[in-house]
Protein backbone atom coordinates (compact mmCIF):
# COMPACT_ATOMS: atom_id res chain seq x y z
CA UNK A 1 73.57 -163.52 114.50
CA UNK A 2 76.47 -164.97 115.78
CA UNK A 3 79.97 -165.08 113.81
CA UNK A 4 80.77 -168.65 114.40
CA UNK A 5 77.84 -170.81 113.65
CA UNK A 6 76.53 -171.16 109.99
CA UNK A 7 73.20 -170.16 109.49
CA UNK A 8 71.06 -169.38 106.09
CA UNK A 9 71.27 -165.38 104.95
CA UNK A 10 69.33 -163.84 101.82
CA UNK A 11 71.37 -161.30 100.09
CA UNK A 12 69.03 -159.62 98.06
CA UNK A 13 69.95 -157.62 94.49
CA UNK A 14 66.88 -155.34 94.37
CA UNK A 15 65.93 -153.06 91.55
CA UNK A 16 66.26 -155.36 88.41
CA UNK A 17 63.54 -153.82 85.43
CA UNK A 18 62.85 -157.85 84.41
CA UNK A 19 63.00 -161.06 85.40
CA UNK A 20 65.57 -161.74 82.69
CA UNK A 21 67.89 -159.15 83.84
CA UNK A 22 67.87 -160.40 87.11
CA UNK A 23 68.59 -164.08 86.07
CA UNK A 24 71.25 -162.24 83.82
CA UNK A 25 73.21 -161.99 87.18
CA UNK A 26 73.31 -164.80 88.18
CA UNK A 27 76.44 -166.01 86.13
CA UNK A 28 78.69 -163.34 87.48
CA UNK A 29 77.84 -164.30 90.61
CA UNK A 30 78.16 -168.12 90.49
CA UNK A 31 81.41 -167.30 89.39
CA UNK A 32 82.06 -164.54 91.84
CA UNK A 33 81.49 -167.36 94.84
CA UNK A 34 82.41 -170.66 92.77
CA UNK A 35 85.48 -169.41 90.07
CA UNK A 36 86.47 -173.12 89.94
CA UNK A 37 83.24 -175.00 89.56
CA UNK A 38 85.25 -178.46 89.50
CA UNK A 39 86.50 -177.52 93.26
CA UNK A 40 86.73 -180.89 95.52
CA UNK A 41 84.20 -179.82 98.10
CA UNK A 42 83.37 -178.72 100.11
CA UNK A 43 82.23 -175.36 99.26
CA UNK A 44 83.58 -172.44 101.08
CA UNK A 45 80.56 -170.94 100.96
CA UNK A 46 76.94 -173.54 100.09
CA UNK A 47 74.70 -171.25 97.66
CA UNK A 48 71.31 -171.10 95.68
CA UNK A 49 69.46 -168.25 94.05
CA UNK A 50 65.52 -167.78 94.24
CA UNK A 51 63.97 -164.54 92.81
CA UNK A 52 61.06 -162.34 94.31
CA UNK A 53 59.07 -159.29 93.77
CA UNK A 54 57.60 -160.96 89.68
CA UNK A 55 54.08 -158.85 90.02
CA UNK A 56 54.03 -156.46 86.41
CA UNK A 57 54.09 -153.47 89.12
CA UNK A 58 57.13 -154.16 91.13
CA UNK A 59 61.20 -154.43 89.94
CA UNK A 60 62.48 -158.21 90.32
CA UNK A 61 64.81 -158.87 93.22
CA UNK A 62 67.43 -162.25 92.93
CA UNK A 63 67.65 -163.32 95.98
CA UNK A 64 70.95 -165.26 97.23
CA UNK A 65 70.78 -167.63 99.91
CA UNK A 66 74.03 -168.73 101.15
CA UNK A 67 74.21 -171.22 104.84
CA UNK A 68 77.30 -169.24 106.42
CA UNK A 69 78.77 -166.94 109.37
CA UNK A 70 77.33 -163.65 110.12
CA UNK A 71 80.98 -162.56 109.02
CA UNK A 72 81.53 -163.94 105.44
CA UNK A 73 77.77 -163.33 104.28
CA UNK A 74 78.75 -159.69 104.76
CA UNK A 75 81.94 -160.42 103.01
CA UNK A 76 79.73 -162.31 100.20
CA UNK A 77 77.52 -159.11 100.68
CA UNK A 78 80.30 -156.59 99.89
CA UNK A 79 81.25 -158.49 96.75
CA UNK A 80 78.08 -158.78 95.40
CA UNK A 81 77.76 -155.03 95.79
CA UNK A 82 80.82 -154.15 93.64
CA UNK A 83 80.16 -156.91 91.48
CA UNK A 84 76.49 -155.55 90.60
CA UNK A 85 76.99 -151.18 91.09
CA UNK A 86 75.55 -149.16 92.55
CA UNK A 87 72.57 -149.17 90.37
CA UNK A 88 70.83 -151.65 92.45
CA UNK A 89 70.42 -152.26 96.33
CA UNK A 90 72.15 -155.02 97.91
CA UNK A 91 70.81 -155.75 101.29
CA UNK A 92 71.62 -158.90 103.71
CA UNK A 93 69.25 -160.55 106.08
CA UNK A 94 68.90 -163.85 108.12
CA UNK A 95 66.82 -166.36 106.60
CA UNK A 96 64.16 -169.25 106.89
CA UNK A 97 66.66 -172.00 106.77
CA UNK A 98 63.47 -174.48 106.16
CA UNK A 99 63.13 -172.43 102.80
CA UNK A 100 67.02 -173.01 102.33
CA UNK A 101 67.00 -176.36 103.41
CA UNK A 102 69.41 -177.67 100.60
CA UNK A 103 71.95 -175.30 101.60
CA UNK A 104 71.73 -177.15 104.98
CA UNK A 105 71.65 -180.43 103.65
CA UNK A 106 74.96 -179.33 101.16
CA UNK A 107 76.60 -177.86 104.08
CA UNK A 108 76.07 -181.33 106.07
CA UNK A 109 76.60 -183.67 103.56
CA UNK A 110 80.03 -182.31 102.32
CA UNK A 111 81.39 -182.46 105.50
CA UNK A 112 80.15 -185.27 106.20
CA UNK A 113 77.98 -184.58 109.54
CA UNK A 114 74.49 -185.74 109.88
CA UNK A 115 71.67 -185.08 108.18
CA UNK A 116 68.30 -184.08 109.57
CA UNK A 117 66.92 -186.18 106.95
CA UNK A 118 68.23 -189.23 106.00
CA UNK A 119 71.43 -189.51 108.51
CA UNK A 120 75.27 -189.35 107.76
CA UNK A 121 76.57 -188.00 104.09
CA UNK A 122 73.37 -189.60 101.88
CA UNK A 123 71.51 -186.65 100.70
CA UNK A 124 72.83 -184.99 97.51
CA UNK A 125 74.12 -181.19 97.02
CA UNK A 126 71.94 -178.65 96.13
CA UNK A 127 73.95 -177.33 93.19
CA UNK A 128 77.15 -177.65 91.21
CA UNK A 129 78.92 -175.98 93.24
């Protein structure tokens, strides 16, 4: 995990009773990492949520993939963690950028660099952000 070359990191917000508590966050958040949604990109930091752990037996963990440095995902991390309490476990860990691959492509495309896919600045951004 180097600090100067982007990669994809899960930060995960474990311990959520429901699935609708745990989408509940993700608001806070957005805004947390995007306060001005009508930025001109890019983004500082390319994001998308997933969620995990849906079985009736286990809590629901919202999962945060962001395509950074080793460095500001544990920035992101620490701000996550005051953002949500200390009620819930906030934990960050390298990801599978092919399951993140629109953070990748976002990352790409706003700066214009080329795309694995389909070359120089022509795929869309992931999200609004």
């Amino acid at each position: 995990m180097g600090d100067d070359e982007p990669t994809v990191y899960e930060i995960r917000i474990q311990g959520c009773p429901t699935l609708q508590e745990a989408l509940a966050l993700q608001a806070p958040i957005e805004h947390l990492l995007c306060p001005d949604p009508d930025h001109a990109p890019p983004c500082e930091v390319p994001w998308s949520f997933t969620v995990a752990g849906r079985d009736d037996d286990t809590l629901t963990t919202l999962v945060l993939g962001v395509y950074t440095s080793s460095a500001q995902a544990a920035q992101v991390t620490d701000r996550v963690r005051t953002l949500v309490g200390e009620t819930r476990t906030v934990a960050v860990s390298e990801g599978d950028a092919g399951e993140w691959e629109e953070l990748v492509e976002q990352y790409l495309f706003e700066r214009g660099l080329p795309s694995g896919r389909n070359g120089r600045g022509q795929v869309e951004p992931g999200h609004a952000c």
